[in-house]
C-alpha atoms as a PDB file:
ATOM      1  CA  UNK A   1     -16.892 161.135  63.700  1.00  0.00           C
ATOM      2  CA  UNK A   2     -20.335 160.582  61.569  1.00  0.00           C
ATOM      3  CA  UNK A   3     -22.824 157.802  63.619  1.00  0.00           C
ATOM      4  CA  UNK A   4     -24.025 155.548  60.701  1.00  0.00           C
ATOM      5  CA  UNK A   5     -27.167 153.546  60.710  1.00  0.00           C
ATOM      6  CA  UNK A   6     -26.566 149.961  60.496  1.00  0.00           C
ATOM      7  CA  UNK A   7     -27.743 148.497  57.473  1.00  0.00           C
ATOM      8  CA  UNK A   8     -28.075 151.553  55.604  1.00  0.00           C
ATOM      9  CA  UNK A   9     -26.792 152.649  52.323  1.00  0.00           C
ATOM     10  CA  UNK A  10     -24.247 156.128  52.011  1.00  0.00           C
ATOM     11  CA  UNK A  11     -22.475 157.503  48.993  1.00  0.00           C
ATOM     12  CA  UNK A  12     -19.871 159.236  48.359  1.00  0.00           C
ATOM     13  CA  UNK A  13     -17.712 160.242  45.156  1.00  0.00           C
ATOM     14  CA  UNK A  14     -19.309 157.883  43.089  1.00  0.00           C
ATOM     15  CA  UNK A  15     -18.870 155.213  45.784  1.00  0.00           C
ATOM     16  CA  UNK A  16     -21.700 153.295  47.835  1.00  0.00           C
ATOM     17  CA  UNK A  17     -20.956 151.610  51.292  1.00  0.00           C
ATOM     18  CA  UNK A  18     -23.235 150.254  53.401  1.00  0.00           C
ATOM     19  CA  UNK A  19     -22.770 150.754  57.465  1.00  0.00           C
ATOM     20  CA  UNK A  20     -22.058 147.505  59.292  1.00  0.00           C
ATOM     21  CA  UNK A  21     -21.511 149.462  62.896  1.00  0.00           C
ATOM     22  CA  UNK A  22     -22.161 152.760  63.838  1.00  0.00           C
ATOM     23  CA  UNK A  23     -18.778 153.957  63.046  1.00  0.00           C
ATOM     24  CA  UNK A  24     -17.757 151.633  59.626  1.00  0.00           C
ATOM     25  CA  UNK A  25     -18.588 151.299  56.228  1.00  0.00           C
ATOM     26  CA  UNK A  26     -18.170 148.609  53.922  1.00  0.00           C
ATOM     27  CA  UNK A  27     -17.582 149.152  50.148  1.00  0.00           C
ATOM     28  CA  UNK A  28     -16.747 146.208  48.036  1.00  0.00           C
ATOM     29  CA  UNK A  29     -13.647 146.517  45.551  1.00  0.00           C
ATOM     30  CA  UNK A  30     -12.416 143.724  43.085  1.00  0.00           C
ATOM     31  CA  UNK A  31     -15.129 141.559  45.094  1.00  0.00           C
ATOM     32  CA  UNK A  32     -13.877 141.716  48.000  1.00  0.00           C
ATOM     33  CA  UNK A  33     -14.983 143.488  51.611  1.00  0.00           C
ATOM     34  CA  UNK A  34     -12.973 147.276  52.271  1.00  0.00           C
ATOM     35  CA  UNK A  35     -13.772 148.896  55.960  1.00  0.00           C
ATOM     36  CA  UNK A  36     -13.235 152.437  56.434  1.00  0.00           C
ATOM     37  CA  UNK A  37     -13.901 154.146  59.340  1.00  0.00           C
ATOM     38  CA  UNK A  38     -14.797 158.045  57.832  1.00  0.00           C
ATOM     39  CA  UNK A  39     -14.703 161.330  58.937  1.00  0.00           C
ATOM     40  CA  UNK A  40     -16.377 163.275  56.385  1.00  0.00           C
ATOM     41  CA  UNK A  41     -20.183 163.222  55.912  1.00  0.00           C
ATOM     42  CA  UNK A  42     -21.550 160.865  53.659  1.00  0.00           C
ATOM     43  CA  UNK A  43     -24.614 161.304  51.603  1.00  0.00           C
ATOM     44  CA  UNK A  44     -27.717 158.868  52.915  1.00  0.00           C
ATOM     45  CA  UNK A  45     -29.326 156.565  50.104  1.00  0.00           C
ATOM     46  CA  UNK A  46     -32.442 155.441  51.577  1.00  0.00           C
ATOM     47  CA  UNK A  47     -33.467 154.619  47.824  1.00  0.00           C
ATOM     48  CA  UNK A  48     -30.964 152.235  46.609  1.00  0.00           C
ATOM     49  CA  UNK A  49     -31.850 147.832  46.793  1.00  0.00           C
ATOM     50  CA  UNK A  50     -29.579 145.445  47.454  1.00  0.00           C
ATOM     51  CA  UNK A  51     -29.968 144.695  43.453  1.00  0.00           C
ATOM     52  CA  UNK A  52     -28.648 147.694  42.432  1.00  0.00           C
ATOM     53  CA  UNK A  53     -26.114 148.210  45.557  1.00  0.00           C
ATOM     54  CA  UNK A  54     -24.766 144.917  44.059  1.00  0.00           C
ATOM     55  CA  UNK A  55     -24.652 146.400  40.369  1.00  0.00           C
ATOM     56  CA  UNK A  56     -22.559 149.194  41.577  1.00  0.00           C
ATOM     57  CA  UNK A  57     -20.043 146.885  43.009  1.00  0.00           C
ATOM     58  CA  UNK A  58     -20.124 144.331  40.181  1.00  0.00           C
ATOM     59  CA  UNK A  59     -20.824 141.177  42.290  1.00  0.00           C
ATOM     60  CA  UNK A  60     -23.890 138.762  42.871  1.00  0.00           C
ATOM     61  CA  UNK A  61     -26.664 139.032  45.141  1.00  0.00           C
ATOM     62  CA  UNK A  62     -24.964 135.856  46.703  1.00  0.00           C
ATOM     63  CA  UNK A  63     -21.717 137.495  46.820  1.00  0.00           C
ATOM     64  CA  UNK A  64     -23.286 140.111  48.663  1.00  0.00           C
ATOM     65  CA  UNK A  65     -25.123 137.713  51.317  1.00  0.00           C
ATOM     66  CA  UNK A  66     -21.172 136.345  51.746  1.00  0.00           C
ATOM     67  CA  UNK A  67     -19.666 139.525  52.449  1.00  0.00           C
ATOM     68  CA  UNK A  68     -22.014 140.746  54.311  1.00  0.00           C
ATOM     69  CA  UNK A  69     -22.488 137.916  56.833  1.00  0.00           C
ATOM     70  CA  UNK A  70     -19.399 138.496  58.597  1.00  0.00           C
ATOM     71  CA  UNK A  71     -20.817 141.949  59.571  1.00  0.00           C
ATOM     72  CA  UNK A  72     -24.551 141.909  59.926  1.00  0.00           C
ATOM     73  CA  UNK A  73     -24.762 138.069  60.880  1.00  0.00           C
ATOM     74  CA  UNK A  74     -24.565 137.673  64.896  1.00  0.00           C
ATOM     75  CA  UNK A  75     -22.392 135.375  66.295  1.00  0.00           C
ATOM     76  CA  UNK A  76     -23.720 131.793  67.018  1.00  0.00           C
ATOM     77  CA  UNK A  77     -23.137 132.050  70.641  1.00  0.00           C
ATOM     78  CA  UNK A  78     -25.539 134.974  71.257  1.00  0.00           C
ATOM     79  CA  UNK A  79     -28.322 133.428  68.954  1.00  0.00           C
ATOM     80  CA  UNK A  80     -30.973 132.240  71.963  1.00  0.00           C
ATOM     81  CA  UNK A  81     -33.504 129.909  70.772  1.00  0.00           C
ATOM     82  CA  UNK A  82     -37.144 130.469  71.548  1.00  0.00           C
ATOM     83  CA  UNK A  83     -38.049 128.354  75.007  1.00  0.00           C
ATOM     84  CA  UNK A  84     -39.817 125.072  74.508  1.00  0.00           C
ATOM     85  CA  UNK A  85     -41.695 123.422  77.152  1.00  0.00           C
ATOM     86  CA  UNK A  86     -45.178 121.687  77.499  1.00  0.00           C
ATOM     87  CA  UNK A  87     -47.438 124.275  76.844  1.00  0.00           C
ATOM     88  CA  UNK A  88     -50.278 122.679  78.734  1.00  0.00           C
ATOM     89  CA  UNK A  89     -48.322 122.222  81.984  1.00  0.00           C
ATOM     90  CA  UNK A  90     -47.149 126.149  81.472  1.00  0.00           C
ATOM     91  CA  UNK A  91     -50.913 126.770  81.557  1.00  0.00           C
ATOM     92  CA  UNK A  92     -51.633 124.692  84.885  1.00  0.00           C
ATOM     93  CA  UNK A  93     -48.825 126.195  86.388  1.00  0.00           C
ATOM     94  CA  UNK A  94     -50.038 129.848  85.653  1.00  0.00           C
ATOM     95  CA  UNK A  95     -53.873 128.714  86.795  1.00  0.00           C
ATOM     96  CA  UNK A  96     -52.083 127.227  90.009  1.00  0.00           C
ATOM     97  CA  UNK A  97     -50.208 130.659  90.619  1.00  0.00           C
ATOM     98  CA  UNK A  98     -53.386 132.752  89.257  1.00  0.00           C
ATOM     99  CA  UNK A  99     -55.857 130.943  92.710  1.00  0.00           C
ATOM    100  CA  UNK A 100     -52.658 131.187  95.046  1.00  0.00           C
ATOM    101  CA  UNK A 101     -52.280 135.103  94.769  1.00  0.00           C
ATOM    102  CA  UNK A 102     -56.122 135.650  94.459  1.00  0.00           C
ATOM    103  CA  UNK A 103     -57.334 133.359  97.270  1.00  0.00           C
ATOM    104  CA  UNK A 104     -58.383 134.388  99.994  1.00  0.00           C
ATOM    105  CA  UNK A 105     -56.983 132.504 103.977  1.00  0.00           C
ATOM    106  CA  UNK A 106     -59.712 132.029 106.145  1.00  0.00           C
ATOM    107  CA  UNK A 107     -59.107 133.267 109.392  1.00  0.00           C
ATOM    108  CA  UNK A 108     -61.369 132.717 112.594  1.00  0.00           C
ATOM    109  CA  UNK A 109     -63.333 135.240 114.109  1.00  0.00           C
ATOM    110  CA  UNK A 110     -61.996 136.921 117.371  1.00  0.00           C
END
């Protein structure tokens, strides 16, 4: 079986799909979503926009952005949001940890 590129654009008999895992492509008949899972090489269209990819399946740009956010949207669950915090305490801290490691312990002579 062919490894796609996700995201990418491949043609083949007149059709265009785009890859939403490294095994599927998408095409988009009568407006709606079709999977297939090839065999056979496709051809690579690293030229084609989303405007025309759209005109060759006859739907909107915001019918494409609906289809295509079931595949290429991640799931809610694995979205982390960026870590929030004071950021002048985070710089005591590391100025805290920073004298710690490089001071030195006195020790008394022998």
């Amino acid at each position: 079986m062919s490894n796609f590129e996700i995201g990418v654009v491949y043609h083949k008999d007149l059709r265009h799909f785009i890859a939403v895992d490294n095994k599927t492509l998408v095409c988009c008949e009568s407006g709606e979503a079709v999977e297939t899972r090839p065999i056979t090489k496709y051809d690579v269209v690293r030229t084609i926009s989303v405007e025309d990819l759209c005109a060759h399946w006859e739907i909107t740009l915001a019918r494409f952005d609906e289809l295509m956010s079931a595949y290429l949207t991640p799931p809610q669950d694995t979205v982390k949001s960026r870590p929030r915090g004071n950021r002048s305490k985070k710089g005591e801290d590391e100025e805290y940890w920073r004298r710690h490691r490089t001071g030195r312990i006195a020790r008394p002579a022998l």
